[in-house]
PDB file of N, CA and C in Angstrom:
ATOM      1  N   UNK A   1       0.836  -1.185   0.000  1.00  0.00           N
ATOM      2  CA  UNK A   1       0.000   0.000   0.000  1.00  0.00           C
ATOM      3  C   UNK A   1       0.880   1.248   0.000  1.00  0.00           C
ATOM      4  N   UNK A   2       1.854   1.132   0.992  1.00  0.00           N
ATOM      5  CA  UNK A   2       2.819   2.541   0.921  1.00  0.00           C
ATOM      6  C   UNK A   2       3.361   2.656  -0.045  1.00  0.00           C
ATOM      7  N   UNK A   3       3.768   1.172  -0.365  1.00  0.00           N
ATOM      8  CA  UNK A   3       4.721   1.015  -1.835  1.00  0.00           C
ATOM      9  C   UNK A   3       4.150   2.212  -3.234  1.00  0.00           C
ATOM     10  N   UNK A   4       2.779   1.422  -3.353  1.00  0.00           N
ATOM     11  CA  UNK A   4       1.761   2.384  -4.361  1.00  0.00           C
ATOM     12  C   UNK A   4       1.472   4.304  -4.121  1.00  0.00           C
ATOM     13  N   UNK A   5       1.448   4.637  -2.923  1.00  0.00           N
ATOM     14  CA  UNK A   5       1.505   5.681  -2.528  1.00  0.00           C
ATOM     15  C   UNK A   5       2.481   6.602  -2.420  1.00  0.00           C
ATOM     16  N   UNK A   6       3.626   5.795  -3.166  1.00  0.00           N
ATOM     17  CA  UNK A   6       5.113   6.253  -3.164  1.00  0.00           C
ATOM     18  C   UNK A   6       5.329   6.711  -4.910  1.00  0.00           C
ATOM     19  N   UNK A   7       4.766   5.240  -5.540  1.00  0.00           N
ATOM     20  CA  UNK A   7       4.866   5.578  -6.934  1.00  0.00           C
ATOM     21  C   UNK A   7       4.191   6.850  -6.949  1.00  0.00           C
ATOM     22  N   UNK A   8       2.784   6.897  -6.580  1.00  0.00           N
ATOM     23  CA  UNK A   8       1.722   7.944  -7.516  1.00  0.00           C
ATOM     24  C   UNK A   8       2.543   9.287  -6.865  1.00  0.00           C
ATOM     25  N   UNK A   9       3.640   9.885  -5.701  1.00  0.00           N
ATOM     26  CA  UNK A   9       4.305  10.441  -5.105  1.00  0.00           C
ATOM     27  C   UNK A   9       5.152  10.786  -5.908  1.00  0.00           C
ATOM     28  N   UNK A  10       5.302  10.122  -6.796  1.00  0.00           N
ATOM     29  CA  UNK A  10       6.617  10.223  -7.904  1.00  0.00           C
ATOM     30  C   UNK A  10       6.207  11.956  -8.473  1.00  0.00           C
ATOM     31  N   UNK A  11       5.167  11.730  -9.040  1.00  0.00           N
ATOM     32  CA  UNK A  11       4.883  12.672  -9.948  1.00  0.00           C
ATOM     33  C   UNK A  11       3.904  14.411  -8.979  1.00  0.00           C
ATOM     34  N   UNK A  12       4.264  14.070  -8.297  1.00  0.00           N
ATOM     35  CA  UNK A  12       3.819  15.597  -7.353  1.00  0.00           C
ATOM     36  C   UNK A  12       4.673  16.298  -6.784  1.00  0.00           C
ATOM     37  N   UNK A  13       4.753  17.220  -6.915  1.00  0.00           N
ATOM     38  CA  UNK A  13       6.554  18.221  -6.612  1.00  0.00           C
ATOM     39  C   UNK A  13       5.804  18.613  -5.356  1.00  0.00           C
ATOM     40  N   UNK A  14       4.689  19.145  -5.028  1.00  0.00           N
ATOM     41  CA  UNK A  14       4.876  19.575  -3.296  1.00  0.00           C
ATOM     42  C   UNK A  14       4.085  18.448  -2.967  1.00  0.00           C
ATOM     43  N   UNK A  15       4.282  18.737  -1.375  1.00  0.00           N
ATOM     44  CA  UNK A  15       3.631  17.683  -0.575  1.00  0.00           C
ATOM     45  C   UNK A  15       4.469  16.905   0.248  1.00  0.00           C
ATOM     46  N   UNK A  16       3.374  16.351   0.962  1.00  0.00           N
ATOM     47  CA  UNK A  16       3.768  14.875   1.951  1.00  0.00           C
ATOM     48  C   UNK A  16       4.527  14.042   0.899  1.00  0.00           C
ATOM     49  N   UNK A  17       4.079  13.536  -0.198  1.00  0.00           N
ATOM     50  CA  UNK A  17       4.056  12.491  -0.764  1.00  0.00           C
ATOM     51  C   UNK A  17       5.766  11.708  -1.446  1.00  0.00           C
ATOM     52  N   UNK A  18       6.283  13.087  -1.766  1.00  0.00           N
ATOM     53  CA  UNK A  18       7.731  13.027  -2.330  1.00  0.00           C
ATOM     54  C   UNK A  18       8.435  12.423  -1.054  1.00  0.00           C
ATOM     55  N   UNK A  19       7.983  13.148  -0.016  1.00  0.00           N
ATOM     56  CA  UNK A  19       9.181  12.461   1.164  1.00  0.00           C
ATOM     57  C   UNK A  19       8.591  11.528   1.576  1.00  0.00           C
ATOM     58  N   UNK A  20       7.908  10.771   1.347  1.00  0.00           N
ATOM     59  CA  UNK A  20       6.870   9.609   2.231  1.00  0.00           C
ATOM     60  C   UNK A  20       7.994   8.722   0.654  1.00  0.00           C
ATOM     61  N   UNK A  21       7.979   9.239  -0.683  1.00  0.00           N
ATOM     62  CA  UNK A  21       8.254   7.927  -1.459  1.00  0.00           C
ATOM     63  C   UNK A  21       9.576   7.932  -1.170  1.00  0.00           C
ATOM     64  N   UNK A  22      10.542   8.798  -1.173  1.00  0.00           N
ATOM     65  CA  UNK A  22      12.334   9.302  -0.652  1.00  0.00           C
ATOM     66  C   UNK A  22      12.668   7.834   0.250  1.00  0.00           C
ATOM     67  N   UNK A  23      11.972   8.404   1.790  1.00  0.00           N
ATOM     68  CA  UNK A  23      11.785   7.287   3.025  1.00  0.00           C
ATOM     69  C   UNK A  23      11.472   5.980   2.519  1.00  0.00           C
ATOM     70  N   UNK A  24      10.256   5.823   1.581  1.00  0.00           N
ATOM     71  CA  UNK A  24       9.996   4.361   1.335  1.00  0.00           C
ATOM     72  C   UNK A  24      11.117   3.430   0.576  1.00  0.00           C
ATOM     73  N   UNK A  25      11.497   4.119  -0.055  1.00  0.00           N
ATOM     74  CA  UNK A  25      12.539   3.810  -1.646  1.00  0.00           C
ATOM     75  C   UNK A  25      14.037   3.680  -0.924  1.00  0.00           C
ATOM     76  N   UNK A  26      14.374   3.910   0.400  1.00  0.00           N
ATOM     77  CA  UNK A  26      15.578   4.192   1.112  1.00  0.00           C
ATOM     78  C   UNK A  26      15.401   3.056   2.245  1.00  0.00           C
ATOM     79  N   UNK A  27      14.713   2.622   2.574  1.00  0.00           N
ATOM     80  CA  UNK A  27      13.831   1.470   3.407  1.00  0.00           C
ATOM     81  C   UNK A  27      13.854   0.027   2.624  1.00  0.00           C
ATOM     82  N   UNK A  28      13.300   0.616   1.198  1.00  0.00           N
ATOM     83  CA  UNK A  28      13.144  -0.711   0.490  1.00  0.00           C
ATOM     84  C   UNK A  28      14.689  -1.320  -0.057  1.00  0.00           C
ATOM     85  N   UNK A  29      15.153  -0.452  -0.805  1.00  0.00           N
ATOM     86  CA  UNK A  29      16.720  -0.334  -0.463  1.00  0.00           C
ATOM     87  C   UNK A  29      17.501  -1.228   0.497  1.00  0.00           C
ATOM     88  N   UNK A  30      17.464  -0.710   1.750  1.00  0.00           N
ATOM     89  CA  UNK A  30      18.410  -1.427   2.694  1.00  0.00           C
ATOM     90  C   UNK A  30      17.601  -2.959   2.997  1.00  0.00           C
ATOM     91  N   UNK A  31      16.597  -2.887   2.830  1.00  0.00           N
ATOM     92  CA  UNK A  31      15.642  -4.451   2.879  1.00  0.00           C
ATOM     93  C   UNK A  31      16.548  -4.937   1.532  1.00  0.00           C
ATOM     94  N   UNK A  32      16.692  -4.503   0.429  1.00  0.00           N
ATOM     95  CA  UNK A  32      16.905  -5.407  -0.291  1.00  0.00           C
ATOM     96  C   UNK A  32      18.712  -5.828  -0.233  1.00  0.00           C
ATOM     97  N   UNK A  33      19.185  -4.506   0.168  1.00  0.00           N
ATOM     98  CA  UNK A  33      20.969  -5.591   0.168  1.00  0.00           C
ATOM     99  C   UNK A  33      20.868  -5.983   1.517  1.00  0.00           C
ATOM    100  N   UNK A  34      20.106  -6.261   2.501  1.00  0.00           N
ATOM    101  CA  UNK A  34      20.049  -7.690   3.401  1.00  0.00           C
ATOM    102  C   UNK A  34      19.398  -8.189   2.884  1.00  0.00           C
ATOM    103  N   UNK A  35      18.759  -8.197   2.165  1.00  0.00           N
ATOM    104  CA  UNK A  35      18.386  -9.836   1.243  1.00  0.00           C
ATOM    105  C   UNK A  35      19.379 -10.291   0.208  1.00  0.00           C
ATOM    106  N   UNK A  36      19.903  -9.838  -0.499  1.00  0.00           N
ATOM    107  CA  UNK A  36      21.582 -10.020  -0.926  1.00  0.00           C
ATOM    108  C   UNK A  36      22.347 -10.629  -0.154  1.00  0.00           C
ATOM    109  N   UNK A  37      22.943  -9.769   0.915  1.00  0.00           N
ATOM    110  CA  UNK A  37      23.885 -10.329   1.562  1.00  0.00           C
ATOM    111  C   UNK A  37      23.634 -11.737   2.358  1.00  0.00           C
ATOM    112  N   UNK A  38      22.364 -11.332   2.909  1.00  0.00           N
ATOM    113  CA  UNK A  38      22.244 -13.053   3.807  1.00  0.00           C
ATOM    114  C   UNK A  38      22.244 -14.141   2.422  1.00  0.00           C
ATOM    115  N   UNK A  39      21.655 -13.625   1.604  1.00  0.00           N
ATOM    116  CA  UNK A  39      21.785 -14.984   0.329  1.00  0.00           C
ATOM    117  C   UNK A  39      22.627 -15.333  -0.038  1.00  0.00           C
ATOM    118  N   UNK A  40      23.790 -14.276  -0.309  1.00  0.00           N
ATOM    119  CA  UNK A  40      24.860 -14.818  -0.834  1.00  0.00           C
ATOM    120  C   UNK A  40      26.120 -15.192   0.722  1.00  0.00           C
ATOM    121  N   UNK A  41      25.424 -15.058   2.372  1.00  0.00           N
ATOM    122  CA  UNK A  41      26.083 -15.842   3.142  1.00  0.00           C
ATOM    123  C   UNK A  41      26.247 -17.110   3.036  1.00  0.00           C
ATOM    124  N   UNK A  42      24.849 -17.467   2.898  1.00  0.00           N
ATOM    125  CA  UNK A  42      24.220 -18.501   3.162  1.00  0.00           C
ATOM    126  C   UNK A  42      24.375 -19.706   1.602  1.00  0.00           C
ATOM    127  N   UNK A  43      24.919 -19.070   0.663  1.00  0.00           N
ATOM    128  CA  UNK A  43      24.771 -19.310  -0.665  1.00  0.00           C
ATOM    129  C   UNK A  43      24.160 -19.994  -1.539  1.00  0.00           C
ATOM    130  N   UNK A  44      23.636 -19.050  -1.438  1.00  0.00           N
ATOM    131  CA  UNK A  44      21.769 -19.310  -2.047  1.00  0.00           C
ATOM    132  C   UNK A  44      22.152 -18.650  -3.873  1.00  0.00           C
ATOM    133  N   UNK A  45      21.720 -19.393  -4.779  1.00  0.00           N
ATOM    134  CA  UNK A  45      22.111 -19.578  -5.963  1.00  0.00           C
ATOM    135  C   UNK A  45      21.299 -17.744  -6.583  1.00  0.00           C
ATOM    136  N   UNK A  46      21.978 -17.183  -7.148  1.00  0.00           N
ATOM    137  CA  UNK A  46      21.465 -15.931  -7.790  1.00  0.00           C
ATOM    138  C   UNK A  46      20.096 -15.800  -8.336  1.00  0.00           C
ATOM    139  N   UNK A  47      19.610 -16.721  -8.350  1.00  0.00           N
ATOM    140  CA  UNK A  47      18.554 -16.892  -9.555  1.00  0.00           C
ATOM    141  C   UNK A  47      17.398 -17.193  -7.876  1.00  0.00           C
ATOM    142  N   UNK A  48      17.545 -17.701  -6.804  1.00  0.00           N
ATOM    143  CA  UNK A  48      17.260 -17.412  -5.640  1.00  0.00           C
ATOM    144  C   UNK A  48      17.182 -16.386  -5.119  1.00  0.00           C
ATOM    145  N   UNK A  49      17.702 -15.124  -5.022  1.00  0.00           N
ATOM    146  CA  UNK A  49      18.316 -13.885  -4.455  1.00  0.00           C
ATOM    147  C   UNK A  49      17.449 -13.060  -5.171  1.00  0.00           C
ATOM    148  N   UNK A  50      17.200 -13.462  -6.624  1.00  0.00           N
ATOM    149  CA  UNK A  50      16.489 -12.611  -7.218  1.00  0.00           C
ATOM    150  C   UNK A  50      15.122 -12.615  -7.105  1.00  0.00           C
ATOM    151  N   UNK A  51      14.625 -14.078  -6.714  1.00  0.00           N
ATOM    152  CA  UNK A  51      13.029 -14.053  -6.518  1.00  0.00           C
ATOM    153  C   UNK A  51      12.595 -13.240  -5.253  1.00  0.00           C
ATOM    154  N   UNK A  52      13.400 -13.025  -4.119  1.00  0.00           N
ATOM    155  CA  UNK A  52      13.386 -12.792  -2.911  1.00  0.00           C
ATOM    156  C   UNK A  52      13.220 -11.260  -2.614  1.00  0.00           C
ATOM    157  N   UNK A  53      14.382 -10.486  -4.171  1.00  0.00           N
ATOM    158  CA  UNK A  53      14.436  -9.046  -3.735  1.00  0.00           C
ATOM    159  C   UNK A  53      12.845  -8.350  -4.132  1.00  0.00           C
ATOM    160  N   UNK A  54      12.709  -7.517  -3.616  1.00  0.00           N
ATOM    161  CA  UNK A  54      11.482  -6.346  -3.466  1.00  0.00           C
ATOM    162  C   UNK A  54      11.253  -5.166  -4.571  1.00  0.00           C
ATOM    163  N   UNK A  55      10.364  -5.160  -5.071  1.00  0.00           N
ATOM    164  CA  UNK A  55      10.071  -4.018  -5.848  1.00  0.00           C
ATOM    165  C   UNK A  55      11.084  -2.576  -6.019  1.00  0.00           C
ATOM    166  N   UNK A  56      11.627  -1.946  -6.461  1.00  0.00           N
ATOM    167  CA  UNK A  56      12.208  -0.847  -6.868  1.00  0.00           C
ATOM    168  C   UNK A  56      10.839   0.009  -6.768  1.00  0.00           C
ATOM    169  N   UNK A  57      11.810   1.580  -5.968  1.00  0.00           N
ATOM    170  CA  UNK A  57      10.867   2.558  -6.465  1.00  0.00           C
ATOM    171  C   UNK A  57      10.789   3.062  -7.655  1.00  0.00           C
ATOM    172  N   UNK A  58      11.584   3.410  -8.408  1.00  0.00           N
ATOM    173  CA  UNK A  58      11.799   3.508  -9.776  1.00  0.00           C
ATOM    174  C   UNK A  58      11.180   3.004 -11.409  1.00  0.00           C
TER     175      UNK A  58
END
């Protein structure tokens, strides 16, 4: 839900919304290189690592 509220955030120059997607996209981010790194601790095959990572704000 925040995720979506981040995209449509994309495209509005004032507001809540730009820094609500900034925060989300910087969050989702560090979620995703600990999902990297523990995969490739643990060594979990790339093609694994990739089903696991999370949407991009972008």
């Amino acid at each position: 839900v925040i995720l979506n509220f981040s995209k449509i955030g994309k495209y509005i120059t004032f507001g809540i919304e730009p820094l609500v997607g900034f925060i989300t996209a910087k969050e989702n981010d560090l979620k995703n290189i600990r999902i990297i790194l523990s995969g490739k601790l643990n060594n979990l095959s790339p093609d694994k690592i990739k089903e696991r990572v999370r949407d991009t704000y972008v």
